[in-house]
Protein backbone atom coordinates (compact mmCIF):
# COMPACT_ATOMS: atom_id res chain seq x y z
CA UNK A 1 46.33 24.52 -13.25
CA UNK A 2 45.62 23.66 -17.02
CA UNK A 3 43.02 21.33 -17.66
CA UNK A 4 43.50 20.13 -21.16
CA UNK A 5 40.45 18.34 -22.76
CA UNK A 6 40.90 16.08 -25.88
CA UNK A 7 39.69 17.71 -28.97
CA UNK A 8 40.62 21.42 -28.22
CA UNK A 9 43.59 22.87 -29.66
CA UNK A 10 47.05 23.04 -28.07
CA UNK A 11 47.60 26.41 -26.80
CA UNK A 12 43.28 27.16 -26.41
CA UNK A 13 43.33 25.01 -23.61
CA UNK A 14 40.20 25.84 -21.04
CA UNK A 15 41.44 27.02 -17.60
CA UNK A 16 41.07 24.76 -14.91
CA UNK A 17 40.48 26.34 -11.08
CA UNK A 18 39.53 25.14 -7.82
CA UNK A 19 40.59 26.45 -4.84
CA UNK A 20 38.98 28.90 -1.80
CA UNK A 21 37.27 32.05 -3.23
CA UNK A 22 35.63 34.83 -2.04
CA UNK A 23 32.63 32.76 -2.59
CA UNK A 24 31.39 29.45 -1.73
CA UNK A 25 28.68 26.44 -2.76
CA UNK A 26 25.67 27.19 -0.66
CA UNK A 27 25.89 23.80 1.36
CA UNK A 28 22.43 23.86 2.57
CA UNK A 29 20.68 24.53 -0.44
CA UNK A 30 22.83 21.86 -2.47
CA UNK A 31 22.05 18.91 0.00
CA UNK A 32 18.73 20.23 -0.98
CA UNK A 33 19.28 19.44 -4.40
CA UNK A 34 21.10 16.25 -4.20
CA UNK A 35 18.36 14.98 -1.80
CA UNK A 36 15.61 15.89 -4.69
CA UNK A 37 18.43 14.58 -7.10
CA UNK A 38 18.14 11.03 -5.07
CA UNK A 39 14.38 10.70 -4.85
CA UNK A 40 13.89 11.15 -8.74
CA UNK A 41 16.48 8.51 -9.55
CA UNK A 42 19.40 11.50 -10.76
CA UNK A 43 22.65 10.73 -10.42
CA UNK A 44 24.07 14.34 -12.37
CA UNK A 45 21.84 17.44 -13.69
CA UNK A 46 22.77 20.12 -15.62
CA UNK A 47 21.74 23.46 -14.21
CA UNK A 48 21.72 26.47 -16.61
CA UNK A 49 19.33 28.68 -15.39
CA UNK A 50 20.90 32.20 -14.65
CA UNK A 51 18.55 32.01 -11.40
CA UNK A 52 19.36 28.83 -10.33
CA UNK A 53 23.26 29.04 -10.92
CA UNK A 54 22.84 32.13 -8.40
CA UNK A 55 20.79 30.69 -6.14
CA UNK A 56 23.64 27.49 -5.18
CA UNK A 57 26.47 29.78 -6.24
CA UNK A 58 25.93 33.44 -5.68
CA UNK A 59 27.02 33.80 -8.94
CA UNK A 60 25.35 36.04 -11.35
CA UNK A 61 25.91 35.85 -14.85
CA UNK A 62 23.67 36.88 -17.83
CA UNK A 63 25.28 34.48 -20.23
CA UNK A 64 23.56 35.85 -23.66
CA UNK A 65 24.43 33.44 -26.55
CA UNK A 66 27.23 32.11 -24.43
CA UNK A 67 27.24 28.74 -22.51
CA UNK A 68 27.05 28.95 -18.85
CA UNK A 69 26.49 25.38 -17.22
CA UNK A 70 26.14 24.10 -13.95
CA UNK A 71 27.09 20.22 -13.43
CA UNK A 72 25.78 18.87 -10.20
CA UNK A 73 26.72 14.90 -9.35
CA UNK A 74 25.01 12.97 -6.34
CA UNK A 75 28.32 12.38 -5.07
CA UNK A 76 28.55 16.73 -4.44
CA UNK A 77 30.82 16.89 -7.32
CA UNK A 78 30.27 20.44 -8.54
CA UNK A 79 31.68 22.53 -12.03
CA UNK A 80 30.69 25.23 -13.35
CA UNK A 81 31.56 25.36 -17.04
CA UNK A 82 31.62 29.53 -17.81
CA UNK A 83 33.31 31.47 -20.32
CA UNK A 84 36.22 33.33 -19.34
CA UNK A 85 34.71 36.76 -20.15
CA UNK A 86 32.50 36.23 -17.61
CA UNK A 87 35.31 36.84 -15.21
CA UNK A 88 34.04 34.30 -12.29
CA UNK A 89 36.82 34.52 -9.31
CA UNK A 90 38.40 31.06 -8.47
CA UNK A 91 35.26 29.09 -5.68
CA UNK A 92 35.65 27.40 -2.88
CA UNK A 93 34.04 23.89 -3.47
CA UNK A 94 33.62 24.51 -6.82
CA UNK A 95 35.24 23.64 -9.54
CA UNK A 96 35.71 26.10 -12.38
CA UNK A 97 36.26 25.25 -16.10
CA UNK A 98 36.67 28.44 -18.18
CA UNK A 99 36.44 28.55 -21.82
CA UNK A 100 36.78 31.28 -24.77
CA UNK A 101 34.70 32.29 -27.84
CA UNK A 102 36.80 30.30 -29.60
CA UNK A 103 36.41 26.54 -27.74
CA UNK A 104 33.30 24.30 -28.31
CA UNK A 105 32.25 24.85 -24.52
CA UNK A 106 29.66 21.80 -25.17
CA UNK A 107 32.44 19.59 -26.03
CA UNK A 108 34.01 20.36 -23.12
CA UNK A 109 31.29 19.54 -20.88
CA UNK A 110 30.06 16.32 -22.64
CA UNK A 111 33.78 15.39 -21.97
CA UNK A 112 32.58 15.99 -17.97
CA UNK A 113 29.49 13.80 -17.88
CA UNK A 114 29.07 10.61 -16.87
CA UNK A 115 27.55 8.01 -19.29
CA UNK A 116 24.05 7.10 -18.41
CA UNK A 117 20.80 9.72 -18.05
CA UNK A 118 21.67 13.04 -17.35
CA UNK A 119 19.14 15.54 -16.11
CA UNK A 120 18.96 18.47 -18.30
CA UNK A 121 17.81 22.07 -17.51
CA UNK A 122 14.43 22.54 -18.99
CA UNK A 123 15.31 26.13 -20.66
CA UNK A 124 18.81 25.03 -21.85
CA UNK A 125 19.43 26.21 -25.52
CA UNK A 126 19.38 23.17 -28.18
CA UNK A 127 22.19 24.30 -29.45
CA UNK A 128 24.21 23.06 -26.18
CA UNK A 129 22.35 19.85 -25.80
CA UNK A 130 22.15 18.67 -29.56
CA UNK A 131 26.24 19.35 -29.64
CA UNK A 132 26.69 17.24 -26.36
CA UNK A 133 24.61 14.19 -27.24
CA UNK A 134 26.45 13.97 -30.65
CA UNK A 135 29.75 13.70 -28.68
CA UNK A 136 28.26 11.69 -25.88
CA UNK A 137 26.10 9.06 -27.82
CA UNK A 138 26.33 6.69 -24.22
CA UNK A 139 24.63 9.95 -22.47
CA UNK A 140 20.24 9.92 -22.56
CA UNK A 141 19.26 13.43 -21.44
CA UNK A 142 15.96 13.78 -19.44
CA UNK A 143 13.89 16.62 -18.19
CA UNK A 144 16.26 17.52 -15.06
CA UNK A 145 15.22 21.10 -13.62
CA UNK A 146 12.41 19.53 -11.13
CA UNK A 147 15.63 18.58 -8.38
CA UNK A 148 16.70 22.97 -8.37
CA UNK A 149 12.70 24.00 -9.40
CA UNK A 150 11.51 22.13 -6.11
CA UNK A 151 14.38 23.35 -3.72
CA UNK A 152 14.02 27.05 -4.97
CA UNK A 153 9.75 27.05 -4.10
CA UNK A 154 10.64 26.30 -0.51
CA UNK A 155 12.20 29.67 0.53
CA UNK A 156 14.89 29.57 2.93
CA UNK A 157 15.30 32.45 6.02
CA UNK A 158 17.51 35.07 4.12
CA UNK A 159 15.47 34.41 1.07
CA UNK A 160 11.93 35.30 3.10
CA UNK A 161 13.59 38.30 4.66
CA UNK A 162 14.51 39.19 0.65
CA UNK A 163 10.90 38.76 -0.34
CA UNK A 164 9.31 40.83 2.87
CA UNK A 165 11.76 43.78 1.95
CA UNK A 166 10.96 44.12 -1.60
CA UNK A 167 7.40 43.83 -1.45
CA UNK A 168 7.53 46.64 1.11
CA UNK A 169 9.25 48.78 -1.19
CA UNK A 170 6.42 47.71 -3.71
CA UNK A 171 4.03 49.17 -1.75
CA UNK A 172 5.66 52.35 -1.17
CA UNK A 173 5.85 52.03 -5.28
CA UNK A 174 2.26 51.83 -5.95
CA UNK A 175 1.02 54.21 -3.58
CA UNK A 176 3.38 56.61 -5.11
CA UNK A 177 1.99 55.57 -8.23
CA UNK A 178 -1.38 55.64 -7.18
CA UNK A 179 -0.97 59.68 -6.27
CA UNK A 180 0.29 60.63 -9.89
CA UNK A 181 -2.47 59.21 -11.77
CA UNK A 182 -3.88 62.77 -12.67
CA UNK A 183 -5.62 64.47 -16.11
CA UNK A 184 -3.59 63.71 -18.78
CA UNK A 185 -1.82 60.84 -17.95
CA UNK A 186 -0.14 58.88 -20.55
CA UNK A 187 0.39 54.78 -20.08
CA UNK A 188 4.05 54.80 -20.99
CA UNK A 189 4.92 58.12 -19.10
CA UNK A 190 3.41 56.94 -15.63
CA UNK A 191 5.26 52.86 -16.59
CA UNK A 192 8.20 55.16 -16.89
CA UNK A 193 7.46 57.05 -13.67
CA UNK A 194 7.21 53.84 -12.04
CA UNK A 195 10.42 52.49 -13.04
CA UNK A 196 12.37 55.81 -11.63
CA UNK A 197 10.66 55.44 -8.77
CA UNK A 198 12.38 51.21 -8.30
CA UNK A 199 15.19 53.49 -9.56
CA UNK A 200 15.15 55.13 -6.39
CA UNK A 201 14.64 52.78 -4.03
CA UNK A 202 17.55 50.56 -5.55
CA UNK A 203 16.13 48.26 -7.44
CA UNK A 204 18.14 45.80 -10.01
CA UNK A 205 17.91 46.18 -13.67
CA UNK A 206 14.89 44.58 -15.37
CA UNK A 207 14.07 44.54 -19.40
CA UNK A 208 10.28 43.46 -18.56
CA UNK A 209 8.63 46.87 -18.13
CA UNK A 210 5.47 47.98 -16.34
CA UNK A 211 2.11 47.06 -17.08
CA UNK A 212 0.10 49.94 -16.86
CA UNK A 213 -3.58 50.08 -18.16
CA UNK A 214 -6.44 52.64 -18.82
CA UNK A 215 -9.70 51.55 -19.43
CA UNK A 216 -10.40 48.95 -21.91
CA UNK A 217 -6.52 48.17 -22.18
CA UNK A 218 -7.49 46.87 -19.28
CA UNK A 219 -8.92 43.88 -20.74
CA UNK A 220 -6.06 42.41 -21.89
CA UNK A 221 -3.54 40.97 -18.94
CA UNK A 222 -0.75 41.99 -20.92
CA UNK A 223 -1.29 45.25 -22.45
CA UNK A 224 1.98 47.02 -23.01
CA UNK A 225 1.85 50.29 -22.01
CA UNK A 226 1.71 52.89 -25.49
CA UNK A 227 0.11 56.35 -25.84
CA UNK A 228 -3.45 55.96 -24.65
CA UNK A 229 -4.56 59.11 -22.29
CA UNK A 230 -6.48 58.63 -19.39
CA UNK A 231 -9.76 59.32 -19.78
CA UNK A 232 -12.23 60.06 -17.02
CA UNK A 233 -14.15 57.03 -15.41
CA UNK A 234 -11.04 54.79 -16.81
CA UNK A 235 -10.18 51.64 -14.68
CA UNK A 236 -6.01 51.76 -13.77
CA UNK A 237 -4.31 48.44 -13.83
CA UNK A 238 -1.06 48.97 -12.19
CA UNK A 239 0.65 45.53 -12.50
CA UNK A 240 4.22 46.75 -10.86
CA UNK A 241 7.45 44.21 -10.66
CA UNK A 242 10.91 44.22 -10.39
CA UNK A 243 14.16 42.40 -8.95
CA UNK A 244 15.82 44.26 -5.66
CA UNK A 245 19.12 42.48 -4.84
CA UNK A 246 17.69 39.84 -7.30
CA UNK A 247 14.42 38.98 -5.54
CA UNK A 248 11.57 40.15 -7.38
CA UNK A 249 8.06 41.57 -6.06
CA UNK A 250 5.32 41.42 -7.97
CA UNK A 251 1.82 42.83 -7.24
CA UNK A 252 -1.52 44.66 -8.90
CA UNK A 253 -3.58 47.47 -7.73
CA UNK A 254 -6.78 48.98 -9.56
CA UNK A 255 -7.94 52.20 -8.97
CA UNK A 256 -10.76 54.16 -11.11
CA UNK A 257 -9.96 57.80 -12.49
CA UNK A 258 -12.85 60.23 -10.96
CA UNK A 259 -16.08 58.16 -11.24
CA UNK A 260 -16.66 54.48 -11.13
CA UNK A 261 -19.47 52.74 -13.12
CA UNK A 262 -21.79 50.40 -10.99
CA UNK A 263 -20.48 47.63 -13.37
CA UNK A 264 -17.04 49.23 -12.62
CA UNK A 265 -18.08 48.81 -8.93
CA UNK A 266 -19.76 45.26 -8.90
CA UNK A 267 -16.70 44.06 -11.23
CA UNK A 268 -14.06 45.46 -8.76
CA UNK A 269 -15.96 44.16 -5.48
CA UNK A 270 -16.28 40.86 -7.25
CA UNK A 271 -11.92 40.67 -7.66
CA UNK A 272 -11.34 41.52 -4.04
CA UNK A 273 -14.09 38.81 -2.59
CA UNK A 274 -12.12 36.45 -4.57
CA UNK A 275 -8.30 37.71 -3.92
CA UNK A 276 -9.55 37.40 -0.08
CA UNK A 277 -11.16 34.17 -0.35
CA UNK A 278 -8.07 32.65 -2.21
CA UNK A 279 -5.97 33.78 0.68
CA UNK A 280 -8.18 33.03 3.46
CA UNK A 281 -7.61 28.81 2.39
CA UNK A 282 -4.25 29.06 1.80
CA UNK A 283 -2.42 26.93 4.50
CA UNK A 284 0.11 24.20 4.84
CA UNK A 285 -1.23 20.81 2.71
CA UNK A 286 -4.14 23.00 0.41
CA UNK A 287 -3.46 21.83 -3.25
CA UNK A 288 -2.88 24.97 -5.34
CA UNK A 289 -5.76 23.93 -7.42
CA UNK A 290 -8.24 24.35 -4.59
CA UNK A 291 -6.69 27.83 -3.72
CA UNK A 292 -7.28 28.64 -7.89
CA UNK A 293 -11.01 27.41 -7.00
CA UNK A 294 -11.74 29.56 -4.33
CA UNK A 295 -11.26 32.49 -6.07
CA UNK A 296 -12.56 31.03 -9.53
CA UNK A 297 -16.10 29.62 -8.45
CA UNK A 298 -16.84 33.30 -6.43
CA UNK A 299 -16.37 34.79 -9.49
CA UNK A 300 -17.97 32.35 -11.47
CA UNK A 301 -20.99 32.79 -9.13
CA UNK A 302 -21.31 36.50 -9.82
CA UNK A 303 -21.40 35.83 -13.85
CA UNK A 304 -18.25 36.88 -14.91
CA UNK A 305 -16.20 33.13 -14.70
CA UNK A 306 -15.38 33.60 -18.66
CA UNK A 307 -14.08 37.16 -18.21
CA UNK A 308 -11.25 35.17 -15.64
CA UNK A 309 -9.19 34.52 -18.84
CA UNK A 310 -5.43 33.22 -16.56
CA UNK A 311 -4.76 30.84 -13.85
CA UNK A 312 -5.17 32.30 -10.35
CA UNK A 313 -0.77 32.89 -9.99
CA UNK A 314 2.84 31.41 -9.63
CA UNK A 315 5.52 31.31 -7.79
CA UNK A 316 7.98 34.04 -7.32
CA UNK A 317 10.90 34.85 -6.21
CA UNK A 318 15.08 34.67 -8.34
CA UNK A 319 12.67 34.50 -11.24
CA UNK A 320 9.15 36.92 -11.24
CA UNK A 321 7.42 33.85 -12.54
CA UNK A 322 8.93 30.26 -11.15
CA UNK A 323 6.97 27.35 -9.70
CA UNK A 324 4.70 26.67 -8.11
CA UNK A 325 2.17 26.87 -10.63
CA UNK A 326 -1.07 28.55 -8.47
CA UNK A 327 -3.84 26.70 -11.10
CA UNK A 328 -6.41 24.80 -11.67
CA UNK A 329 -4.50 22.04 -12.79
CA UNK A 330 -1.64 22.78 -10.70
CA UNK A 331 0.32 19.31 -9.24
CA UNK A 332 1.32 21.19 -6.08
CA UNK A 333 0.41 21.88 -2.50
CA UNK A 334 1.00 24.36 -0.84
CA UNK A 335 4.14 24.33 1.89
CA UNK A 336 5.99 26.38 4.29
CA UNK A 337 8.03 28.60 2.72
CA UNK A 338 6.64 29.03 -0.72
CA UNK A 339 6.25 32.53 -1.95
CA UNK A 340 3.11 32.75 -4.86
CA UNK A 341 1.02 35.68 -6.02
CA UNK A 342 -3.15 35.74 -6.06
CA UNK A 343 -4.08 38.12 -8.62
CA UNK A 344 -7.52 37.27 -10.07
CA UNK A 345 -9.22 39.30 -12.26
CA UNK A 346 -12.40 40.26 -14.48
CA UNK A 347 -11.58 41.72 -18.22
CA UNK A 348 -14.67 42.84 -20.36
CA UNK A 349 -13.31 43.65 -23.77
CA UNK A 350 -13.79 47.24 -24.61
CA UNK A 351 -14.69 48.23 -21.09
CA UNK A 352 -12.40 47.84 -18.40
CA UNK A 353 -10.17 45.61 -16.53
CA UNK A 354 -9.53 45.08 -12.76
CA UNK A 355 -6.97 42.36 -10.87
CA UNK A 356 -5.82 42.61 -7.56
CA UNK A 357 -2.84 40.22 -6.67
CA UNK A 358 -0.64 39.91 -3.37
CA UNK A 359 2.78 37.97 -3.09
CA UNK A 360 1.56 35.53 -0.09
CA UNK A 361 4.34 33.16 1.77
CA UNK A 362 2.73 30.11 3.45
CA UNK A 363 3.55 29.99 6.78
CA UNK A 364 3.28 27.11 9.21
CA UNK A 365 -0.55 27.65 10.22
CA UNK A 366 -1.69 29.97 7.12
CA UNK A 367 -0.30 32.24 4.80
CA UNK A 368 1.40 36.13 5.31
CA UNK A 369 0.15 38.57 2.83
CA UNK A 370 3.59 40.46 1.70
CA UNK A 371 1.74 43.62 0.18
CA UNK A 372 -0.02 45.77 2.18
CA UNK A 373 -1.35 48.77 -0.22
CA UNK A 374 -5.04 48.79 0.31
CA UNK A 375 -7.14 46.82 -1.43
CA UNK A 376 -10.59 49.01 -0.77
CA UNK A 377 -11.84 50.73 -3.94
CA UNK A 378 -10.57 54.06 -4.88
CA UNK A 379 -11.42 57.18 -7.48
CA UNK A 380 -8.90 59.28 -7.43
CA UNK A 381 -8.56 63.11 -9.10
């Protein structure tokens, strides 16, 4: 039917549908939600996060500059407010309020709301939010993402086996990796290499790129891969991560190209002490901050605690980086069911770099270790 909304022109009406689809509201996690909704005093959120729309949904929709909007009442009242180019099938338990490039799609969903505090989506566009509190003046908007953030970190059965399979196919990554770092090896040409190889194995589309690293582009965390060639005693970060069927795995080997230094050595030895000492505390009820120690003080003991320039990890799954923060001033604690990397590291400027990080799920007496490339020190030729 036509749902006509005051303020939009006769004949640019926005489409109304509800009705059974080919997809439905994931039940479970929604109680989730409206549970988390309950205990932090939220009677309606908006959810915009491409992520977290798929994760209640199972729809996927890279909205761009367009609004895509998620409204979520404690009574299980659900609409999604998309644009009609985004051609989203009627839902069952859903409703579904379309729009067109040329409706005021905020209008439309301040017309929606309730008056009172609304929970808003922490990455939502001002553009959105500014254009629905000047229609709703009765509406306060608040920091609202916690109620989806906290029901996403505890990962669900299908979710886990999602995690377990792409990590595996990480591993097969790296090692492949691994075996074409040869004599004249170029940064960008083996990121590319790596991507192929996802390629391959059916990985989803991903704009982030690999981070690969030769010697003292090491040292920074973040180096984008350019024209450097590898040189011989060069350190190779391979930071490798990408979505399959929208789950991402994430992980970091080092390897050294045909001789290691002894500070090469010590450094390297140093990182996997501490990437097995983070893991080794990780259990149900450890605050992430003490897991961040663990790793943090054995390094700090060994002299290089300033060279640890980034928190220990976070969470990942929908999204490569999500909560929960893995810090030193992290809030959380670890549960069953959360999915987090470890991935410290040591990066002396002009030298060389090493980090070694794992995707780890906490289990219900410890913590399984995803990846399982080895972690021992290797020159390769």
């Amino acid at each position: 039917m036509i749902f006509r909304v005051p303020g939009l022109a006769a004949g640019r009406q926005p489409h109304y549908n509800s009705g059974k689809g080919v997809i439905a509201m994931n039940k479970t996690r929604l109680s989730r939600v409206i549970a988390n909704m309950e205990a932090q005093s939220l009677e309606q959120i908006v959810v915009t996060s491409t992520s977290s729309v798929y994760y209640l949904t199972g729809i996927h929709v890279e909205p761009m500059e367009r609004m895509l909007a998620l409204y979520i009442h404690t009574s299980g009242r659900c609409v999604l407010y998309a644009n009609e180019l985004f051609a989203i099938p009627p839902q069952e338990d859903l409703e579904l309020l379309l729009h067109t490039d040329s409706d005021d799609p905020a209008a439309l969903l301040a017309a929606g709301v309730a008056p009172g505090r609304l929970g808003i989506d922490k990455s939502w566009p001002s553009k959105f939010l500014i254009r629905v509190l000047e229609a709703r003046p009765d509406v306060a908007p608040v920091l609202g993402s916690a109620p989806v953030d906290e029901a996403r970190m505890i990962k669900d059965e299908a979710e886990i086996a999602a995690m377990r399979r792409a990590s595996q196919i990480n591993d097969q990554v790296v090692e492949a990796a691994i075996a074409a770092v040869r004599a004249g090896a170029v940064e960008s040409e083996l990121a590319a290499y790596v991507e192929g190889l996802y390629r391959q194995h059916g990985a989803d589309r991903s704009g982030e790129g690999q981070l690969v690293c030769f010697g003292p582009n090491g040292a920074d965390p973040h180096h984008a891969p350019n024209g450097t060639v590898l040189r011989d005693g060069d350190s190779v970060v391979l930071d490798i991560f990408i979505p399959i069927r929208r789950y991402w795995c994430d992980m970091t080997r080092t390897v050294f190209f045909r001789s290691v230094s002894d500070e090469g050595r010590r450094v390297y030895e140093t990182v996997k002490a501490a990437n097995l000492a983070a893991e080794a505390v990780i259990r149900p009820g450890v605050p992430m901050k003490d897991i961040d120690r663990a790793a943090r003080k054995l390094i700090e003991d060994a002299g290089y605690g300033p060279f640890f320039t980034h928190r220990l990890g976070h969470g990942c799954g929908l999204d490569c980086h999500e909560p929960p923060d893995n810090s030193a001033s992290s809030p959380a604690v670890a549960e069953p069911g959360m999915v987090f990397s470890v991935e410290p590291g040591i990066y002396l400027p002009g030298k060389l770099g090493v980090r070694i990080e794992d995707l780890v799920l906490v289990t219900e007496d410890g913590c399984e270790v995803l990846n399982h490339a080895s972690k021992e020190l290797r020159v390769v030729d």
